[in-house]
Protein backbone atom coordinates (compact mmCIF):
# COMPACT_ATOMS: atom_id res chain seq x y z
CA UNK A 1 -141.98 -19.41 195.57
CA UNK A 2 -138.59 -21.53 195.00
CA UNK A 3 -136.70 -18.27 196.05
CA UNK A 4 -138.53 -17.59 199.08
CA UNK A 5 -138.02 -21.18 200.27
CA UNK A 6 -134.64 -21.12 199.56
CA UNK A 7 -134.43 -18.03 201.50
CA UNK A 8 -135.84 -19.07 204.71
CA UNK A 9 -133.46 -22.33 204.03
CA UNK A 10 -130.88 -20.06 204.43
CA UNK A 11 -132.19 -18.48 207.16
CA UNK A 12 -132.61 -21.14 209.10
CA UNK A 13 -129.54 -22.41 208.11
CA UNK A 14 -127.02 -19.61 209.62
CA UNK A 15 -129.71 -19.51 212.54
CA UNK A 16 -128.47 -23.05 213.32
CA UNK A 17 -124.78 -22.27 212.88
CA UNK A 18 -125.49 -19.44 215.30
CA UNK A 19 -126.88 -21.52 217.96
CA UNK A 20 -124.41 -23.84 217.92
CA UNK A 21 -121.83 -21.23 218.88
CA UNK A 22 -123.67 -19.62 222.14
CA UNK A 23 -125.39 -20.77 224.94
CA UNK A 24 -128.81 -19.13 225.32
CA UNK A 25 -129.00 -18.71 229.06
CA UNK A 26 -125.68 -16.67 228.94
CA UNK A 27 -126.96 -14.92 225.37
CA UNK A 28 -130.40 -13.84 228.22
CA UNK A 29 -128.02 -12.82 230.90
CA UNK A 30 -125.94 -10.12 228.34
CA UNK A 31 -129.30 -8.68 226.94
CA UNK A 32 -130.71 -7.84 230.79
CA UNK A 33 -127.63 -6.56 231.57
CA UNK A 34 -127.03 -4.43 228.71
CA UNK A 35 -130.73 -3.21 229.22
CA UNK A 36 -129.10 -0.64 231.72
CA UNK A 37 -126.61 0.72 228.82
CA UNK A 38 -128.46 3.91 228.45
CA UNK A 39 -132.16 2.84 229.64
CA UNK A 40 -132.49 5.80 232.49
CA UNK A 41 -131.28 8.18 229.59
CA UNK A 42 -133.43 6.84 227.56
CA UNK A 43 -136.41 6.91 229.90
CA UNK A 44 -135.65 10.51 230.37
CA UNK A 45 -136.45 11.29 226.58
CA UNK A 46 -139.27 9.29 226.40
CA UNK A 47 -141.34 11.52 228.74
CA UNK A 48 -139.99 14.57 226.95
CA UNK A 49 -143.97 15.16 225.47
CA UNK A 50 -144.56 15.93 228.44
CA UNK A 51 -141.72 17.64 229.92
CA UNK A 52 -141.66 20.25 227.04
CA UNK A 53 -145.02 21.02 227.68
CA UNK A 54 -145.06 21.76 231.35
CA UNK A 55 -141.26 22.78 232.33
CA UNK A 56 -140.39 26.40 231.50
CA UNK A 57 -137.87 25.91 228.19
CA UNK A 58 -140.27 24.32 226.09
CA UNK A 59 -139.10 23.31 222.74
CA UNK A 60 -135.74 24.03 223.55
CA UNK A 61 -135.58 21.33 226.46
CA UNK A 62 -134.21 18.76 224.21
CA UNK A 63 -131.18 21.10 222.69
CA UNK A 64 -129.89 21.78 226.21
CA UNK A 65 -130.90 17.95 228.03
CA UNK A 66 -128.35 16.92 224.87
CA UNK A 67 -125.83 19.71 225.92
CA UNK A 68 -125.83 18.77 229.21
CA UNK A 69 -125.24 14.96 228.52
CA UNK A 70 -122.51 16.01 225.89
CA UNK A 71 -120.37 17.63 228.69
CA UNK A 72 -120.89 14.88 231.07
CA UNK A 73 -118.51 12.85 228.27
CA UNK A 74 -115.78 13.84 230.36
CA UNK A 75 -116.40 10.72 232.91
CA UNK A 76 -115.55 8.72 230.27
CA UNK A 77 -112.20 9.95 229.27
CA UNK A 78 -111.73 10.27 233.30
CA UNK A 79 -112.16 6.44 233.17
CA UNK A 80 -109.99 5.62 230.31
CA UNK A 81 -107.21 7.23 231.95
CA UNK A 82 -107.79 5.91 235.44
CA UNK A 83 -107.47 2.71 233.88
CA UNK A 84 -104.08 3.42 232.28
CA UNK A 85 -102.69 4.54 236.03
CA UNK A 86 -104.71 2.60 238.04
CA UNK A 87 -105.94 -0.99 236.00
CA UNK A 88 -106.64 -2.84 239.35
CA UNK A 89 -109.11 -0.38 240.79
CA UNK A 90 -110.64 0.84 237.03
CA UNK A 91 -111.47 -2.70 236.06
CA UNK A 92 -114.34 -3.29 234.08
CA UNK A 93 -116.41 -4.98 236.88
CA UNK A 94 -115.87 -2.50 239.47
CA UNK A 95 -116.66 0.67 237.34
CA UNK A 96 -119.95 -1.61 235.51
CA UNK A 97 -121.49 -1.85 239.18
CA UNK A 98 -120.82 1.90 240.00
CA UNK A 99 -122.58 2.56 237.08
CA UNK A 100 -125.35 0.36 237.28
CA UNK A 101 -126.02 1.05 241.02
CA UNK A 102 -125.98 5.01 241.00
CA UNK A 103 -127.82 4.72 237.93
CA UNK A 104 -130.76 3.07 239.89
CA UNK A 105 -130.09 5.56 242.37
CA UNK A 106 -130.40 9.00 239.95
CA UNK A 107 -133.39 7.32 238.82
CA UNK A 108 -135.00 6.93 242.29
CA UNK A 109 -134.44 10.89 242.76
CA UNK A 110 -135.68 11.97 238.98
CA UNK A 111 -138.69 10.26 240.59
CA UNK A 112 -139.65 12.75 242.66
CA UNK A 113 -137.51 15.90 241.51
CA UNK A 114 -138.05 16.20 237.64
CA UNK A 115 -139.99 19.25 237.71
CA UNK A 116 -137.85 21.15 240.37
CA UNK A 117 -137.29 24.41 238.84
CA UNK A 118 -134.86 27.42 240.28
CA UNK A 119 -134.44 30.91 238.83
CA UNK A 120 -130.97 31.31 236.93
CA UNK A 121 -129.61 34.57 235.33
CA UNK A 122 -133.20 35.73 236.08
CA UNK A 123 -134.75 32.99 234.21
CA UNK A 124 -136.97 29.61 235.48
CA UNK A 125 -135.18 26.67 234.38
CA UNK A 126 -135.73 22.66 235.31
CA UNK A 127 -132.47 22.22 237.61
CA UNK A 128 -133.99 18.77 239.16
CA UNK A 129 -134.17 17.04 235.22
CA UNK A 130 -130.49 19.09 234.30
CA UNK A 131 -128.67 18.15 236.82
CA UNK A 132 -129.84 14.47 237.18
CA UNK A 133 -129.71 14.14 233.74
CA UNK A 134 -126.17 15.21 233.75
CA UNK A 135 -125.42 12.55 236.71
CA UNK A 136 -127.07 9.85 234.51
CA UNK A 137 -124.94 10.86 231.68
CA UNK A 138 -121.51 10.62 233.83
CA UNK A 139 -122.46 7.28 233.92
CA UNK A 140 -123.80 5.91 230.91
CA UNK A 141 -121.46 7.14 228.78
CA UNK A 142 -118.67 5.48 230.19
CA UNK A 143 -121.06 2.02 229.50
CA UNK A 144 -119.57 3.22 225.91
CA UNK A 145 -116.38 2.13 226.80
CA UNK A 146 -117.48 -0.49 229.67
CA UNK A 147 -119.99 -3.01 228.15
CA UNK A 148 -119.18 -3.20 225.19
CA UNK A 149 -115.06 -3.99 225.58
CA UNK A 150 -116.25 -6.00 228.61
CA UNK A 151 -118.40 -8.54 226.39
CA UNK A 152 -115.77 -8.52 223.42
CA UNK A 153 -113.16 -9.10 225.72
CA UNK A 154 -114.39 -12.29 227.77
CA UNK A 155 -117.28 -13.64 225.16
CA UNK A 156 -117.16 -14.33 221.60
CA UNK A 157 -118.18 -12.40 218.87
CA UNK A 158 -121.91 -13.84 218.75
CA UNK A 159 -122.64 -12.69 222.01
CA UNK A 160 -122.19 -9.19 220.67
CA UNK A 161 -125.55 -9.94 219.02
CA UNK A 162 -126.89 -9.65 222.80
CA UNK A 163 -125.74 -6.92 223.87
CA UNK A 164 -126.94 -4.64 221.19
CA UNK A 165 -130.26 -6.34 221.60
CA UNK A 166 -130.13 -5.34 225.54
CA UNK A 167 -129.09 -1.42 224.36
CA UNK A 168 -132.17 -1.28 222.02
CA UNK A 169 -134.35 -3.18 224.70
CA UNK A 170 -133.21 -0.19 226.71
CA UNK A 171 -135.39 1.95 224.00
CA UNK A 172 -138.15 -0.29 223.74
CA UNK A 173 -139.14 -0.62 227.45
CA UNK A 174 -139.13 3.34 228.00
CA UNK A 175 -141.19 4.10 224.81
CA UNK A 176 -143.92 1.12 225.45
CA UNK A 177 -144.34 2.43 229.05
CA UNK A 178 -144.57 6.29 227.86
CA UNK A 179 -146.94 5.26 224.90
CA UNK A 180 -148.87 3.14 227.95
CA UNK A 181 -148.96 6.23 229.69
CA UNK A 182 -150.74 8.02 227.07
CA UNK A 183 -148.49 10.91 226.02
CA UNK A 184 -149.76 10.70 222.81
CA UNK A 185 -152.70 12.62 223.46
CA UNK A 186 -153.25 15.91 221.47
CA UNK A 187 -154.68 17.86 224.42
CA UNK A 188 -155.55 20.90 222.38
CA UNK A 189 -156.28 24.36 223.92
CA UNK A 190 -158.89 26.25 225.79
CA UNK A 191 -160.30 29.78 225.65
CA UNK A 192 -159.38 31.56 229.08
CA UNK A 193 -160.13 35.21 230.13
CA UNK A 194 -157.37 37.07 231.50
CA UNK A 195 -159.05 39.05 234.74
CA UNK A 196 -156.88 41.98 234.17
CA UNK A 197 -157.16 43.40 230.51
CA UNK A 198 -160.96 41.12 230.15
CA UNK A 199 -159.49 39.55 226.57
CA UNK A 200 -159.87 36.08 225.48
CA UNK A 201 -156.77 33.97 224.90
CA UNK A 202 -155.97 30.20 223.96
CA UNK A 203 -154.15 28.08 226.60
CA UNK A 204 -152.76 24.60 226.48
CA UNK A 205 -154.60 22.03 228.02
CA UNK A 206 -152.25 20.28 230.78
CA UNK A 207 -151.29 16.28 229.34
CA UNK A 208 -153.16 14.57 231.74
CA UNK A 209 -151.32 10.97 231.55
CA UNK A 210 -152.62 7.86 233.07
CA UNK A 211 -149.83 7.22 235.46
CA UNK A 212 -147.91 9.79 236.82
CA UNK A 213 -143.80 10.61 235.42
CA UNK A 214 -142.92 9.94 239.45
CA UNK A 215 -144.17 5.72 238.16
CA UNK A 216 -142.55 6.06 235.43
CA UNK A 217 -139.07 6.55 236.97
CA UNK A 218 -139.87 4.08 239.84
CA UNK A 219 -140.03 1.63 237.24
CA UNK A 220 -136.73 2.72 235.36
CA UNK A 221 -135.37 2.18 238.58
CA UNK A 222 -137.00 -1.44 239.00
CA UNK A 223 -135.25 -2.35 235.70
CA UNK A 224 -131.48 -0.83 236.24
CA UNK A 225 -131.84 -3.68 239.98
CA UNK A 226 -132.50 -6.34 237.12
CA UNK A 227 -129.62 -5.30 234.53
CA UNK A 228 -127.40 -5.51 237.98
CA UNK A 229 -128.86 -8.88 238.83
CA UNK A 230 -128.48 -9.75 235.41
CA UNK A 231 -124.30 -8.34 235.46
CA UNK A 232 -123.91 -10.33 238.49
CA UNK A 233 -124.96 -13.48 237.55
CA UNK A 234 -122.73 -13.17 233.86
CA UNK A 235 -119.53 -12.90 236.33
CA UNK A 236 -120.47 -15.26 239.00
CA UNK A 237 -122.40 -17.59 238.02
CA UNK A 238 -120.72 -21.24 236.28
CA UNK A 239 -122.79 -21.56 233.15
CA UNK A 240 -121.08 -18.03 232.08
CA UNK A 241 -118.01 -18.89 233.00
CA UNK A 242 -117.89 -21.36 230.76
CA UNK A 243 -118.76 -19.35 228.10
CA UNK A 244 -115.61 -17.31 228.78
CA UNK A 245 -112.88 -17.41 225.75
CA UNK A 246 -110.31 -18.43 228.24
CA UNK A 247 -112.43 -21.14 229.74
CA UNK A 248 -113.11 -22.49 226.30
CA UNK A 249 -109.51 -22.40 225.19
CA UNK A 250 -108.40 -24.26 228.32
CA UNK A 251 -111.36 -26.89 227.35
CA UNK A 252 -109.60 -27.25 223.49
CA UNK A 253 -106.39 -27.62 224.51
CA UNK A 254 -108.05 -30.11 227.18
CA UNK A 255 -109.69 -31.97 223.75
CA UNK A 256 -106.73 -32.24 222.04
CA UNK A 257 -104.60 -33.53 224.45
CA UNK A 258 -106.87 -36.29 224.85
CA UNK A 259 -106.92 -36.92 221.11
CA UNK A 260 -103.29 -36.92 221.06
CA UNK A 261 -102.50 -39.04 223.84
CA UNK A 262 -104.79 -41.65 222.11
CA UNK A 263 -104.15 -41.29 218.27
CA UNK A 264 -99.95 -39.71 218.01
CA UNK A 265 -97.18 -42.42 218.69
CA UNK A 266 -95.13 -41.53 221.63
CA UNK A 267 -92.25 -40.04 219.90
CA UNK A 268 -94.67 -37.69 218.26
CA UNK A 269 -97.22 -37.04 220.85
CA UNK A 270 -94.76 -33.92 222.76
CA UNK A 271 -94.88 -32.18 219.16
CA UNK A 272 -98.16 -32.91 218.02
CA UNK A 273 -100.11 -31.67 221.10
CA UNK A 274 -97.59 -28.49 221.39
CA UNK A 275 -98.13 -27.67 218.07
CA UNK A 276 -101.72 -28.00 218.27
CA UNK A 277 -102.26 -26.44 221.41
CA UNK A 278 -100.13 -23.18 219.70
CA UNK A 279 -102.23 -23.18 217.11
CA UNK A 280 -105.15 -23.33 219.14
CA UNK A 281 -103.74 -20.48 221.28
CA UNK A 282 -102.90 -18.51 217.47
CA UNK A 283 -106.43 -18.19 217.25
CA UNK A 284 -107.63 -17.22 220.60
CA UNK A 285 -105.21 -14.18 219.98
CA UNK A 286 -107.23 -10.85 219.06
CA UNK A 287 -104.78 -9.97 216.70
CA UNK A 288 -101.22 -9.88 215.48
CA UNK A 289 -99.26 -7.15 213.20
CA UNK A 290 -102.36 -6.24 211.09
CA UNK A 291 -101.70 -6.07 207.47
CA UNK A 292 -102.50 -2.61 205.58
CA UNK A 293 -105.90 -3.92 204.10
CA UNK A 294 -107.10 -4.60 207.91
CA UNK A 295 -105.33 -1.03 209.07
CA UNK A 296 -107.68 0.27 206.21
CA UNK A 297 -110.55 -0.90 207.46
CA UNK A 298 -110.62 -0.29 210.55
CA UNK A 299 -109.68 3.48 209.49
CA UNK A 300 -112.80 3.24 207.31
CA UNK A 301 -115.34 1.24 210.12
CA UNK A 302 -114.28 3.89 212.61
CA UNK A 303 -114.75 7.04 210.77
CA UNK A 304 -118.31 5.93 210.18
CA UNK A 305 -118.34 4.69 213.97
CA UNK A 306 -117.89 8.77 214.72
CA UNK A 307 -120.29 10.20 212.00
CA UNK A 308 -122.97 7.70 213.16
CA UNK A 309 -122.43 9.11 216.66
CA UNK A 310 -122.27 12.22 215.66
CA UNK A 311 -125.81 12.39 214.05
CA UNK A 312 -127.65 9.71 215.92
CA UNK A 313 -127.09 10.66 219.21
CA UNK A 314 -125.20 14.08 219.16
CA UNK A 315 -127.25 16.21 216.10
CA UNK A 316 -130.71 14.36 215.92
CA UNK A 317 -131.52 14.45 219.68
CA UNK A 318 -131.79 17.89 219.93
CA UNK A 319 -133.87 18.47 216.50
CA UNK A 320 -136.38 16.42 217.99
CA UNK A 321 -138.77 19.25 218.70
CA UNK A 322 -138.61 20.88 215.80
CA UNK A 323 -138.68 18.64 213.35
CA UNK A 324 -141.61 16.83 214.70
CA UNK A 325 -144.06 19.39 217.08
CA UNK A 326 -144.91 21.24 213.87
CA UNK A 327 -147.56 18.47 213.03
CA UNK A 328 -148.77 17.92 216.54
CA UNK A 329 -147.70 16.88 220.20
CA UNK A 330 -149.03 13.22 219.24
CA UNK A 331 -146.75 12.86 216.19
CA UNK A 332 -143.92 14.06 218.81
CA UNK A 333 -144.47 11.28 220.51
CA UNK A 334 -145.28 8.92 218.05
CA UNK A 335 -141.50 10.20 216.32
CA UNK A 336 -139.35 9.66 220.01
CA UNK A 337 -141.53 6.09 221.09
CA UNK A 338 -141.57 4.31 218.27
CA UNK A 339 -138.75 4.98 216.40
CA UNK A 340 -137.46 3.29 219.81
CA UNK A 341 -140.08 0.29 219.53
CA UNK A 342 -138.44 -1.12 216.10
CA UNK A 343 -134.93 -0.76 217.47
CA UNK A 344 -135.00 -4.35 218.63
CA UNK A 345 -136.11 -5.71 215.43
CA UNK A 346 -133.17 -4.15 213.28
CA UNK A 347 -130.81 -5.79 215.92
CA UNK A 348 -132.64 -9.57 215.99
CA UNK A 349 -132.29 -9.29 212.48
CA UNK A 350 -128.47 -8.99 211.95
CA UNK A 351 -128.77 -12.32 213.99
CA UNK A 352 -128.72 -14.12 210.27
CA UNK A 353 -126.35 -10.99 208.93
CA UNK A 354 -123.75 -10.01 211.48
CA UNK A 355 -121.01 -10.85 209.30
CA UNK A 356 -121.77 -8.24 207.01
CA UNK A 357 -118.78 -6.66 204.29
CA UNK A 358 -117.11 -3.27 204.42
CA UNK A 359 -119.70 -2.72 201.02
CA UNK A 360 -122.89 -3.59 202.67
CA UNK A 361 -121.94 -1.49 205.56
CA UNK A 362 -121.21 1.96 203.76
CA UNK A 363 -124.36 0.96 201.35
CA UNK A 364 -126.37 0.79 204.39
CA UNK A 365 -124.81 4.01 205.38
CA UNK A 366 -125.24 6.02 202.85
CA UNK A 367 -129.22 5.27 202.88
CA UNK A 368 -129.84 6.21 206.73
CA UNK A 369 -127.91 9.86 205.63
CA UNK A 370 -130.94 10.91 203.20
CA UNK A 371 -133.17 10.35 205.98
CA UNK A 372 -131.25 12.53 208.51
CA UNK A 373 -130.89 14.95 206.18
CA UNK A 374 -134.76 15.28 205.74
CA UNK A 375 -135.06 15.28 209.34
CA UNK A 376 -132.47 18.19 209.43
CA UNK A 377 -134.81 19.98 206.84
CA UNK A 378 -137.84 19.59 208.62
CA UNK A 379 -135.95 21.43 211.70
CA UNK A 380 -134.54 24.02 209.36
CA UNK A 381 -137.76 24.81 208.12
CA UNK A 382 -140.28 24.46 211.37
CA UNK A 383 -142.04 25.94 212.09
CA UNK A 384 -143.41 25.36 208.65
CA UNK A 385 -142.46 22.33 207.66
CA UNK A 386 -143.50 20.66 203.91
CA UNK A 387 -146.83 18.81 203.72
CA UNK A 388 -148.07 20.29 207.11
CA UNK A 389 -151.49 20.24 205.76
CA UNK A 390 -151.19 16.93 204.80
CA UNK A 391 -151.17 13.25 205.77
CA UNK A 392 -147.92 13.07 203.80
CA UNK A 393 -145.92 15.23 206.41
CA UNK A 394 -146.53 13.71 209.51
CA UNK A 395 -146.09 9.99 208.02
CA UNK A 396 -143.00 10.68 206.09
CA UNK A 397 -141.54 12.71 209.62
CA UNK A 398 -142.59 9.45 211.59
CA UNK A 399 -140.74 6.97 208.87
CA UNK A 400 -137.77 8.87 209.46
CA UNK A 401 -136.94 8.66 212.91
CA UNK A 402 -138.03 5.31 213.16
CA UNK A 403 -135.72 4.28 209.72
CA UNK A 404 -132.97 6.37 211.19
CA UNK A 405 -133.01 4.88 214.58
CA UNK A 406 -133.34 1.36 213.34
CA UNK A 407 -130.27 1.52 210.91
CA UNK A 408 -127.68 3.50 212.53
CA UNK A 409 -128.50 0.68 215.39
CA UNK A 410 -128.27 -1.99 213.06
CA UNK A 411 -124.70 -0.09 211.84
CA UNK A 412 -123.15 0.12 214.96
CA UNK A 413 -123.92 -3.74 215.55
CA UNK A 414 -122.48 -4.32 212.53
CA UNK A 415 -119.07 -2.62 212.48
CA UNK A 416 -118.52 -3.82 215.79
CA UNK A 417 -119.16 -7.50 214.95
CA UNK A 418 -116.48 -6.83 212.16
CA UNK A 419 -114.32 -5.00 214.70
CA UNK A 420 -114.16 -7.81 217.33
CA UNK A 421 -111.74 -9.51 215.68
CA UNK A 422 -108.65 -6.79 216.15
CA UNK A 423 -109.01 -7.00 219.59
CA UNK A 424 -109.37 -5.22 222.73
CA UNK A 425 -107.59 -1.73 222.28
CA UNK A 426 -109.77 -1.66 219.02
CA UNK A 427 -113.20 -1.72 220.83
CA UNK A 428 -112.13 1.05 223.44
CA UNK A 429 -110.61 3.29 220.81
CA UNK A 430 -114.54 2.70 218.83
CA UNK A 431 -116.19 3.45 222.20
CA UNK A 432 -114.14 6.73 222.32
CA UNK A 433 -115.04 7.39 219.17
CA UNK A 434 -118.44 6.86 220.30
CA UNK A 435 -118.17 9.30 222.57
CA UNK A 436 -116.63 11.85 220.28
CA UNK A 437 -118.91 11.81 217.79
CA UNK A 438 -121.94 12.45 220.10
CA UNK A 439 -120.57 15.46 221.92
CA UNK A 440 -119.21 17.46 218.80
CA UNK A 441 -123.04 17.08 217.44
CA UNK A 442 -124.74 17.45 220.93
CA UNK A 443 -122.63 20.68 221.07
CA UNK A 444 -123.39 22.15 217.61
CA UNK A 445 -126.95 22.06 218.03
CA UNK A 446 -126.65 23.33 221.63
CA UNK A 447 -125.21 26.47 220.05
CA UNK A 448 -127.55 26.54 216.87
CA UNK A 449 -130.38 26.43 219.01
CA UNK A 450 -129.70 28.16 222.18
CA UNK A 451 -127.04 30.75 221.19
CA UNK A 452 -127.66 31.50 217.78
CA UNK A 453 -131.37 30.64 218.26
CA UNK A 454 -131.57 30.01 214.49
CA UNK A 455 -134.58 27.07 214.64
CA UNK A 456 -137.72 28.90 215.74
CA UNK A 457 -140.95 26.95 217.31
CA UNK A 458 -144.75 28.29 216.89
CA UNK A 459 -147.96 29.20 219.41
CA UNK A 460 -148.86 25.93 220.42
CA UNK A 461 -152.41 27.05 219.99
CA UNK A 462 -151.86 28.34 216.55
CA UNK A 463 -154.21 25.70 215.09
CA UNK A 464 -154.38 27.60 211.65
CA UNK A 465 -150.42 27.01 209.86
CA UNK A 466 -151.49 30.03 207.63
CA UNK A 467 -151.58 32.42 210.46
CA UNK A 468 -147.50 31.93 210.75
CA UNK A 469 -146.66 30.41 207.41
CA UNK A 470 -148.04 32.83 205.64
């Protein structure tokens, strides 16, 4: 009893210590905005129950959707070096709004073109979702190297807090509207008589949601106007300018000069307030020549920057399918939505623990790999997964995502609290890395899926897992 009061005592202690630093209105203002990091993307996989089972690749949709968004990294790197020959015209603002508008706009058009197929190489394929999806991911994977240096560079470190709340928010909103929607359903199959040979075969039953995928988009569209409402107000509006680092600086060295003209004699008062105000400058300063412990760890923060890319949003992705349609289209769904519903949580709670050590990181780390190398097993082994007669499989599948999701969120808010510090240069190189690390793994499962075809799916109608496990 004593230690769980003492703990909330705590709590509530570096809760207060917290709010004392930021100002709430601008902390609401960074979460809307970063709501469009990644929300039409995100959308986009939420309705994947769906999309596999109506549009012609089936379980291999999610493989090449993560292919195509992997190539699309090249905006990007197209950015970074516009803004090293052209910094007045690649500016943070200007390419945020490009983003954010054409974003809205992609989403608009997925509205009424997802399911637009063409024949390619003699084959039916989904052009309307590639292709859009590929626009969307032009854009929201230079956010990686937009929002984030964007925030670190004009706020403090607590409003980082914010915008990882806004990027898991732009999880959350998708998944709640698609598990509104109903894709959960198990629609199960029906016996239909082909006219031509007179046999009797099992079809899928058509998802029959209760609003319509063209809704869905409309709203993703709704939400990317409020994230660029949301932008505009955090540059134009006063009560987030003053929440800039240089507008709080200028307000310090404003403070002490006062104090000095009142308290240091005036023989002293020329030194004091010059030596104060350089110190106070000192510490606005992202970094100077970093000793070797700090070139270690950010060496050591990085490299787990790039594996947690890697997995979470370059390998996983595409093993969604197989690691979870084994046990049903409803655990599917259940896996992609909710594993996106807690991401908010894990990201409110390093509120009271952003300031977490090198240790705590790589422990935290090295629990989220055992879980994404079960998830890698299940794929391995679909379409006979363990415990597929069993409870057992479908909850432990489930717990996985949504533990795996959670805490390489929670990891990447983490390091880049702790990264904050060495400034600027340090934030774009992690977004890079960000960047890196997704399209190396989007690409190796693109080929272990689709060229080497070496995960295999089942007859959705196979209801009986001895008829192909055995």
């Amino acid at each position: 009893m004593n230690l769980a009061k003492a703990t909330l005592v705590e709590l509530k202690s570096r809760f207060n210590v917290y709010d004392q630093k930021i100002n709430w209105k601008v902390f609401c203002f960074i979460f809307c905005f970063t709501i469009g990091a990644w929300l039409d993307i995100n959308g986009l996989w939420c309705e994947l129950p769906i999309m596999v089972a109506e549009l012609p690749e089936g379980w291999k949709l999610p493989s090449i959707l993560s292919a195509s968004t992997q190539i699309a990294q090249i905006a990007p790197f197209t950015y970074l070096i516009g803004r090293r020959l052209a910094p007045k015209i690649f500016t943070y603002v200007n390419v945020i709004y490009v983003i954010l508008s054409i974003g809205a706009l992609s989403c608009l058009l997925l509205s009424f073109f997802w399911n637009t197929t063409a024949v390619i190489f003699n084959q039916n394929h989904s052009i309307g979702l590639i292709v859009l999806n590929f626009c969307l991911a032009l854009l929201d994977g230079t956010s990686s190297v937009t929002f984030l240096p964007y925030i670190g560079t004009n706020f403090a470190k607590e409003y980082i807090i914010p915008n990882y709340i806004g990027e898991s928010l732009a999880a959350l909103i998708p998944s709640i509207l698609a598990l509104i929607q109903g894709l959960g359903q198990d629609p199960g199959c029906s016996n239909i008589t082909d006219t031509l040979t007179n046999k009797t075969i099992l079809e899928p039953n058509q998802i029959k949601p209760n609003y319509s995928v063209q809704l869905y988009f409309l709203f993703m569209f709704g939400l990317l106007c409020i994230s660029t409402l949301a932008f505009t107000l955090l540059n134009f509006s006063s009560i987030a300018k003053r929440e800039r680092k240089n507008a709080k600086i200028n307000q310090r060295s404003r403070t002490i000069s006062e104090k000095s003209e009142i308290e240091v004699s005036p023989e002293n008062a020329v030194n004091s307030q010059t030596n104060l105000t350089s110190t106070d400058q000192q510490k606005s300063q992202p970094l100077t020549v970093p000793v070797a412990g700090n070139r270690k760890e950010q060496v050591f923060l990085l490299t787990i920057i790039f594996w947690v890319s890697f997995l979470a949003y370059g390998t996983l992705p595409g093993l969604q399918s197989y690691s979870t349609l084994p046990y049903g289209n409803n655990i599917f769904n259940y896996a992609v939505n909710l594993s996106f519903v807690f991401l908010p949580f894990s990201i409110i709670f390093s509120i009271w623990s952003y300031e977490a050590s090198v240790r705590q990181i790589a422990i935290e780390f090295s629990i989220v790999l055992v879980f994404t190398f079960y998830i890698i097993f299940l794929s391995i082994s679909s379409p006979c997964p363990p415990f597929l007669d069993s409870w057992l499989g479908p909850f432990l599948t489930v717990f996985s995502w949504i533990l795996t999701q959670m805490m390489y969120m929670r990891i990447r808010c983490l390091v880049a609290a702790r990264l904050e510090r060495f400034g600027e240069k340090v934030l774009l190189i992690l977004g890079t890395l960000t960047m890196v690390g997704q399209i190396f793994g989007g690409l190796i499962i693109f080929l272990i899926v689709n060229v080497y075809g070496l995960l295999k799916d089942k007859d959705y109608c196979a209801t009986d897992f001895h008829e192909y496990c055995y």
